[in-house]
N, C-alpha and C. Protein backbone atom coordinates (compact mmCIF):
# COMPACT_ATOMS: atom_id res chain seq x y z
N UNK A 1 -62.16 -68.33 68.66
CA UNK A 1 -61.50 -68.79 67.46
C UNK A 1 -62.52 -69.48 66.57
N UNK A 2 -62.53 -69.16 65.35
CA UNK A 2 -63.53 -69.44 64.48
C UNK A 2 -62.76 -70.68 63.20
N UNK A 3 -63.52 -71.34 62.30
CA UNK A 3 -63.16 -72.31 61.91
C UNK A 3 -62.20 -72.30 60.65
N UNK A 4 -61.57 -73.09 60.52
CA UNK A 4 -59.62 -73.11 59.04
C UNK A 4 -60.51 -72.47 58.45
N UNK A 5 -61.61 -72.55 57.77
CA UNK A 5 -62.52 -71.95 56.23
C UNK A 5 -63.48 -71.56 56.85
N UNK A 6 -63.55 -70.53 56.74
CA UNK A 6 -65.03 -69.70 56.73
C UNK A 6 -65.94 -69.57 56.16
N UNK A 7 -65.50 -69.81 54.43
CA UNK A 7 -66.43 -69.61 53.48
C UNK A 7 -66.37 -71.29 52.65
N UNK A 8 -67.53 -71.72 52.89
CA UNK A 8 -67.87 -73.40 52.56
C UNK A 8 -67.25 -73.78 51.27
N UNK A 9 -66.88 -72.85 50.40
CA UNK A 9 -66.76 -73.50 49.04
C UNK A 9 -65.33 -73.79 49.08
N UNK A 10 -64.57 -73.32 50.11
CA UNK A 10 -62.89 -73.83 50.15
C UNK A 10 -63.22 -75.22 50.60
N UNK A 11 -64.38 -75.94 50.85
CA UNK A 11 -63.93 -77.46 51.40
C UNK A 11 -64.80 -77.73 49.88
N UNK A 12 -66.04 -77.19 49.85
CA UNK A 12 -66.79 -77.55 48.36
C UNK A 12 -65.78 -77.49 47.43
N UNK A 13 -65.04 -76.95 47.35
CA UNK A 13 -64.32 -76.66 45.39
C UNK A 13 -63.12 -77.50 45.59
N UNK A 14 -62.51 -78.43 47.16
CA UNK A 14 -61.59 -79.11 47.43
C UNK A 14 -62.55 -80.43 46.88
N UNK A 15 -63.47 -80.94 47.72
CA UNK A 15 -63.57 -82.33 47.62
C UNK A 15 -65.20 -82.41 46.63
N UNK A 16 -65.53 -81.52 46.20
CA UNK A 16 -66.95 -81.61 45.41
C UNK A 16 -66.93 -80.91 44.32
N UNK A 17 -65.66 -80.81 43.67
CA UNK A 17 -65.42 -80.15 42.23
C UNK A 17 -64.29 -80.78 41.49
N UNK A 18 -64.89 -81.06 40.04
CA UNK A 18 -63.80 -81.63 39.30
C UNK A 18 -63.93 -82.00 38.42
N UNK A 19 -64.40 -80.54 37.20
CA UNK A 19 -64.76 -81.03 36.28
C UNK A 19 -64.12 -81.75 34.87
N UNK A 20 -62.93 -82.04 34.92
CA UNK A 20 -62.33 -83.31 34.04
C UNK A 20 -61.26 -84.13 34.57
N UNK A 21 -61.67 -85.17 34.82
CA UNK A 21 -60.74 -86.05 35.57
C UNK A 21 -60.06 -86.84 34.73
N UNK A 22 -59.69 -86.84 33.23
CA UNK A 22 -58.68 -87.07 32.53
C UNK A 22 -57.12 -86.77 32.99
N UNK A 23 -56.60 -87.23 32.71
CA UNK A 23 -54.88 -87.28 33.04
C UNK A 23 -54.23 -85.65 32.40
N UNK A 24 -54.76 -85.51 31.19
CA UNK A 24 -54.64 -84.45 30.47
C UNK A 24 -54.98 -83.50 30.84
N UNK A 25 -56.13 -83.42 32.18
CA UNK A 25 -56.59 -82.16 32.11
C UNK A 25 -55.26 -81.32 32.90
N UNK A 26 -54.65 -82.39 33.85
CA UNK A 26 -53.38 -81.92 34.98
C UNK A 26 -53.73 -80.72 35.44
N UNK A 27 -55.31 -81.15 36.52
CA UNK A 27 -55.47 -79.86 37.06
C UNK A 27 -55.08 -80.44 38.52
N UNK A 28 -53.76 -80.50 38.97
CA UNK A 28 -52.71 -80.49 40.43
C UNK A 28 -53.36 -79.73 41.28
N UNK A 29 -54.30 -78.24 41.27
CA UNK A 29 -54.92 -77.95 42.10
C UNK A 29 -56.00 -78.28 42.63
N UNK A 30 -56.25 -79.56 42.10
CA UNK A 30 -57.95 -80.11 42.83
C UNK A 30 -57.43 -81.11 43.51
N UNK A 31 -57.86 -81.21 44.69
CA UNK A 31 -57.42 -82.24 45.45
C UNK A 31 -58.73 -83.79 44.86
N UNK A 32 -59.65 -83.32 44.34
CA UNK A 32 -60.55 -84.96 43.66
C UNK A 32 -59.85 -85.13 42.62
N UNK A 33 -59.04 -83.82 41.68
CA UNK A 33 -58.50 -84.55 40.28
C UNK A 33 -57.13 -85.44 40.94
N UNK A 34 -56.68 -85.13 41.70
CA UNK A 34 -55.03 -85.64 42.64
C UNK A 34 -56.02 -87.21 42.89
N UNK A 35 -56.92 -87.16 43.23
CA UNK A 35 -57.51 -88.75 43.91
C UNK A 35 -58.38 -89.36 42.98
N UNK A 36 -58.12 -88.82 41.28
CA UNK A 36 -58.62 -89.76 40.55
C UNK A 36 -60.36 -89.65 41.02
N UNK A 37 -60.79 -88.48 41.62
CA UNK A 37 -62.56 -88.57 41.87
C UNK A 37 -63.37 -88.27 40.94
N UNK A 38 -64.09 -88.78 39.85
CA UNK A 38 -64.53 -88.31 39.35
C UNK A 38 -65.75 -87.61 39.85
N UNK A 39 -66.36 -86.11 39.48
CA UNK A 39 -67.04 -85.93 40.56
C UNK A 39 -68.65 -85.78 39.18
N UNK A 40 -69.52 -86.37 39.65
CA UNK A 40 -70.33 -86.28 39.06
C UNK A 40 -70.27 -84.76 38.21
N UNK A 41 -71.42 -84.37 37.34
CA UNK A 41 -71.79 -83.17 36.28
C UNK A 41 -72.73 -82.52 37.52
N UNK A 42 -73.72 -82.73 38.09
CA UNK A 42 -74.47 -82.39 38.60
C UNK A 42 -73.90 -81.29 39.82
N UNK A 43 -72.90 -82.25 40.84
CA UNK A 43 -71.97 -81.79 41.40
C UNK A 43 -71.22 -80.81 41.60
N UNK A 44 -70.68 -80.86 40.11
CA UNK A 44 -69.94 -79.60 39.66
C UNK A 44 -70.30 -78.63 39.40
N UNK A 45 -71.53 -78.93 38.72
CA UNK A 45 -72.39 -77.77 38.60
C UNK A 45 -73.00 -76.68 39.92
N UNK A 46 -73.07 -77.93 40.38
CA UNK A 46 -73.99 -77.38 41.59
C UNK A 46 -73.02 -76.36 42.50
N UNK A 47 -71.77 -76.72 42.41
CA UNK A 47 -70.69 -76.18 43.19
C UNK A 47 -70.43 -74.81 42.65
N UNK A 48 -70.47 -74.97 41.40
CA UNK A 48 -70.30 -73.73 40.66
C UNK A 48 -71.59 -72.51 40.96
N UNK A 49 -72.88 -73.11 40.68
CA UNK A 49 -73.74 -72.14 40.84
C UNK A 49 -73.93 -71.91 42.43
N UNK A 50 -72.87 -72.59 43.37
CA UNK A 50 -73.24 -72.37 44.79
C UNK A 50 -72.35 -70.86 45.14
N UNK A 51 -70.81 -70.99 44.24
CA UNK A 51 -70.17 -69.93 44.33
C UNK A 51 -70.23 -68.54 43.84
N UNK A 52 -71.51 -68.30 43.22
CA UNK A 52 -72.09 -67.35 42.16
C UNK A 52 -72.99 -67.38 43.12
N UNK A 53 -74.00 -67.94 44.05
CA UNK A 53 -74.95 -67.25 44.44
C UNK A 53 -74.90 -66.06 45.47
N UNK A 54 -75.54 -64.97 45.42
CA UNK A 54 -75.54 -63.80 45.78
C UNK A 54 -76.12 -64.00 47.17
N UNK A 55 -77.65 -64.81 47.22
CA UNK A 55 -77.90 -64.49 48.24
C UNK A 55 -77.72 -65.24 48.96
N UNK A 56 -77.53 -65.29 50.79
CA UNK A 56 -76.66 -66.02 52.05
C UNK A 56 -77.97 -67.08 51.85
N UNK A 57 -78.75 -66.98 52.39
CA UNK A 57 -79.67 -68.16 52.75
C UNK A 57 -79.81 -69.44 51.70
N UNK A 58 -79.94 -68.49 50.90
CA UNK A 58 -80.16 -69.42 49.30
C UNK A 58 -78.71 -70.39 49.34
N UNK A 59 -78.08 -69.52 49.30
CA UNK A 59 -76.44 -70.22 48.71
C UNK A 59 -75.72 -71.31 50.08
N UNK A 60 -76.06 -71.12 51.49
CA UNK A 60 -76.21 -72.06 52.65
C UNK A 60 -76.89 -73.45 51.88
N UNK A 61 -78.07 -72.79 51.52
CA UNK A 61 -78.75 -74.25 51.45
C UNK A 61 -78.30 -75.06 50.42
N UNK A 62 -77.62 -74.24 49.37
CA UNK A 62 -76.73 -75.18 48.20
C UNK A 62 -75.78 -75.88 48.80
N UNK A 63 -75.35 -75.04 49.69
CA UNK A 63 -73.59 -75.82 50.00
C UNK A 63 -74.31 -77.03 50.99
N UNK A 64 -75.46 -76.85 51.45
CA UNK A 64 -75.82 -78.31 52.49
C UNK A 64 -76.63 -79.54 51.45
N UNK A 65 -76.96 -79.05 50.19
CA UNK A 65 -77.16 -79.94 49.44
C UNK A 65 -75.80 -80.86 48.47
N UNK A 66 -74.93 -79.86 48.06
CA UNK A 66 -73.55 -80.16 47.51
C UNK A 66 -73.17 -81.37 49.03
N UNK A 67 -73.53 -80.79 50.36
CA UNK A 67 -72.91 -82.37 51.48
C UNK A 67 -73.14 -83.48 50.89
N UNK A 68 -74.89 -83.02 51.05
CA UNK A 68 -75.95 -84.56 51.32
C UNK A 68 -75.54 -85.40 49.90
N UNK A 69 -75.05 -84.42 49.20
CA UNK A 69 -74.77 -85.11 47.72
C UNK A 69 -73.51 -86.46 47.63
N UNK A 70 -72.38 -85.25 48.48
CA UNK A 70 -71.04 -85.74 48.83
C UNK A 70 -71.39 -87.09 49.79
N UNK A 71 -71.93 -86.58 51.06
CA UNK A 71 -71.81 -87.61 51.81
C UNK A 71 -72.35 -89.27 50.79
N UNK A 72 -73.30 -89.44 50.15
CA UNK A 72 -74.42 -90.31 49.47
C UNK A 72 -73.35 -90.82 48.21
N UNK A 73 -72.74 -90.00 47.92
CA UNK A 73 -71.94 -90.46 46.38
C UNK A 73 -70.05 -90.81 46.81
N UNK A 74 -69.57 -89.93 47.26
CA UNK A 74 -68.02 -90.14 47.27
C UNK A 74 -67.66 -91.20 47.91
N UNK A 75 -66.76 -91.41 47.55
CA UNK A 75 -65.29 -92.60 48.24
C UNK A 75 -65.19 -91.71 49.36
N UNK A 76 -64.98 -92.89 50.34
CA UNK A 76 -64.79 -92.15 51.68
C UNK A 76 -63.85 -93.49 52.16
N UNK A 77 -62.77 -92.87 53.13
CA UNK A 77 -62.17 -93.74 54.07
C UNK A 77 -62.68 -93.90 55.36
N UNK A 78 -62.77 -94.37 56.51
CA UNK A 78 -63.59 -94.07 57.96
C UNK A 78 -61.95 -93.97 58.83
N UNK A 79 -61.48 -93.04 59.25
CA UNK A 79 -60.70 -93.19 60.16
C UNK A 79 -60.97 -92.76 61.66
N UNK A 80 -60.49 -93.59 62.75
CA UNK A 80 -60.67 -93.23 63.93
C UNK A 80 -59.30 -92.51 65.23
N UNK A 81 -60.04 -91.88 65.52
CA UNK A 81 -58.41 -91.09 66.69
C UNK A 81 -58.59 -91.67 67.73
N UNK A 82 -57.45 -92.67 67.86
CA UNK A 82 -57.31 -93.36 69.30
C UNK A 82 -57.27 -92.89 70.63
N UNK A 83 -57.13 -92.85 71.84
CA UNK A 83 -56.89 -92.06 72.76
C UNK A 83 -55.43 -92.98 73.12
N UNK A 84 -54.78 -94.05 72.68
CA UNK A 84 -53.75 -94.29 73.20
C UNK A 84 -52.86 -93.43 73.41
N UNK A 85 -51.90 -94.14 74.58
CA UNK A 85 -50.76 -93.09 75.05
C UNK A 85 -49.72 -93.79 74.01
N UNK A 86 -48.77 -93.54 73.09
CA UNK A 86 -47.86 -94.00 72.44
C UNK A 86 -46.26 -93.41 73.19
N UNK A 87 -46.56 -92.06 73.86
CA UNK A 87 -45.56 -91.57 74.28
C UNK A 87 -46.08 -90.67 75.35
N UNK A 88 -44.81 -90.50 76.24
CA UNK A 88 -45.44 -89.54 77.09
C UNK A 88 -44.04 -88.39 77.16
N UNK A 89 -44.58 -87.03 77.08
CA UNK A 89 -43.94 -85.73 77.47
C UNK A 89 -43.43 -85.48 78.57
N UNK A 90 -42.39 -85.17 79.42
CA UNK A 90 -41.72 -84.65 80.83
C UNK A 90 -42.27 -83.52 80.77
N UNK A 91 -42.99 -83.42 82.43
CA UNK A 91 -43.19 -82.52 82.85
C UNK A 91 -42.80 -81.11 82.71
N UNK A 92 -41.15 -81.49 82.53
CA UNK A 92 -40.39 -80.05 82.19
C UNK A 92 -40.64 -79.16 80.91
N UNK A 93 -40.70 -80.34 80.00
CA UNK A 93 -40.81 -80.09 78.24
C UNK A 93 -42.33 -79.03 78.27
N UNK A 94 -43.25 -79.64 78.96
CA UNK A 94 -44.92 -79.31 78.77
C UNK A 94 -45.34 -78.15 79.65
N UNK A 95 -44.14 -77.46 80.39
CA UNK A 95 -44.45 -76.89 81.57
C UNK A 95 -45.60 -77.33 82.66
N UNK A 96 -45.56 -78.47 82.61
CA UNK A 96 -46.73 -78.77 83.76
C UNK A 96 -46.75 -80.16 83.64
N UNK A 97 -48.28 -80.70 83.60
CA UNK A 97 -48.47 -82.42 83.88
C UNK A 97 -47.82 -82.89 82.48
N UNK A 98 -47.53 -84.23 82.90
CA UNK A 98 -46.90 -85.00 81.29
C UNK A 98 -48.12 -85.34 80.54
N UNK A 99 -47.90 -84.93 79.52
CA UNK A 99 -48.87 -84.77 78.26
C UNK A 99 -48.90 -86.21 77.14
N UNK A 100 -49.60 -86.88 76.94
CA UNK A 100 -49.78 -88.05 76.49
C UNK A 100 -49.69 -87.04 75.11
N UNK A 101 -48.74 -88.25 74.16
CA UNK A 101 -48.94 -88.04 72.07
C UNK A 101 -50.10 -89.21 71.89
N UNK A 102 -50.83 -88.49 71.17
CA UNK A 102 -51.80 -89.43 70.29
C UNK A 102 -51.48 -89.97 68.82
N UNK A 103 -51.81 -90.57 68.46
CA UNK A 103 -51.65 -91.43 67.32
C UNK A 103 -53.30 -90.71 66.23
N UNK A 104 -52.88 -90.05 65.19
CA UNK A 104 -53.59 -89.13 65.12
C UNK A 104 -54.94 -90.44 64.18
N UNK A 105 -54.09 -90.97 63.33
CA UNK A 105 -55.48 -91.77 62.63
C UNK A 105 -55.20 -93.09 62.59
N UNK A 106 -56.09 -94.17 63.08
CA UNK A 106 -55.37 -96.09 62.79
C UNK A 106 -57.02 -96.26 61.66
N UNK A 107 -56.02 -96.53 60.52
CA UNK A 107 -57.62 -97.23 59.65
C UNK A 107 -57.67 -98.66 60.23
N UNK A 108 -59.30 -98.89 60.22
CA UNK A 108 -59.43 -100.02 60.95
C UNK A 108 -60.41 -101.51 59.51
């Protein structure tokens, strides 16, 4: 099983594109215009000429520069996945051992 997105620019054109973050622009399909991100010019750009590039190697190394960009510039939250047991599953329900629920994110 291989990974939700295959092709990098579905997480690039989610959280590293956005080019008018005015109220007016009401672009509802960007998840940075939804969070108020403004995303730098450079950024956007860069995202754009990452999705136009033809060739694989070349256009890899854009989308790992569009990160180093992301990681260094964006709002970020830090969340962590607990291993607590909050609940536990019957054996019957899980067909087998009782299966601990996790508590998927506690901001700390």
């Amino acid at each position: 099983m291989g990974p939700d997105y295959s092709d990098p620019n579905t997480n690039a054109a989610t959280f590293a594109y956005n080019p008018d973050n005015s109220d007016g622009a009401a672009a509802v399909g960007l998840l940075a215009w939804r969070n108020a991100y403004e995303v730098p010019a450079e950024m956007n750009e860069a995202t754009v000429a990452a999705t136009l590039e033809q060739d694989a190697d070349a256009r890899a190394a854009m989308y790992q520069d569009i990160q180093r960009q992301y990681q260094a510039e964006a709002p970020s939250c830090r969340c962590s996945s607990a291993s607590n047991r909050s609940a536990c599953a019957t054996a019957s329900r899980t067909g087998g051992a009782a299966a601990p629920f996790r508590r998927s994110c506690i901001v700390r």
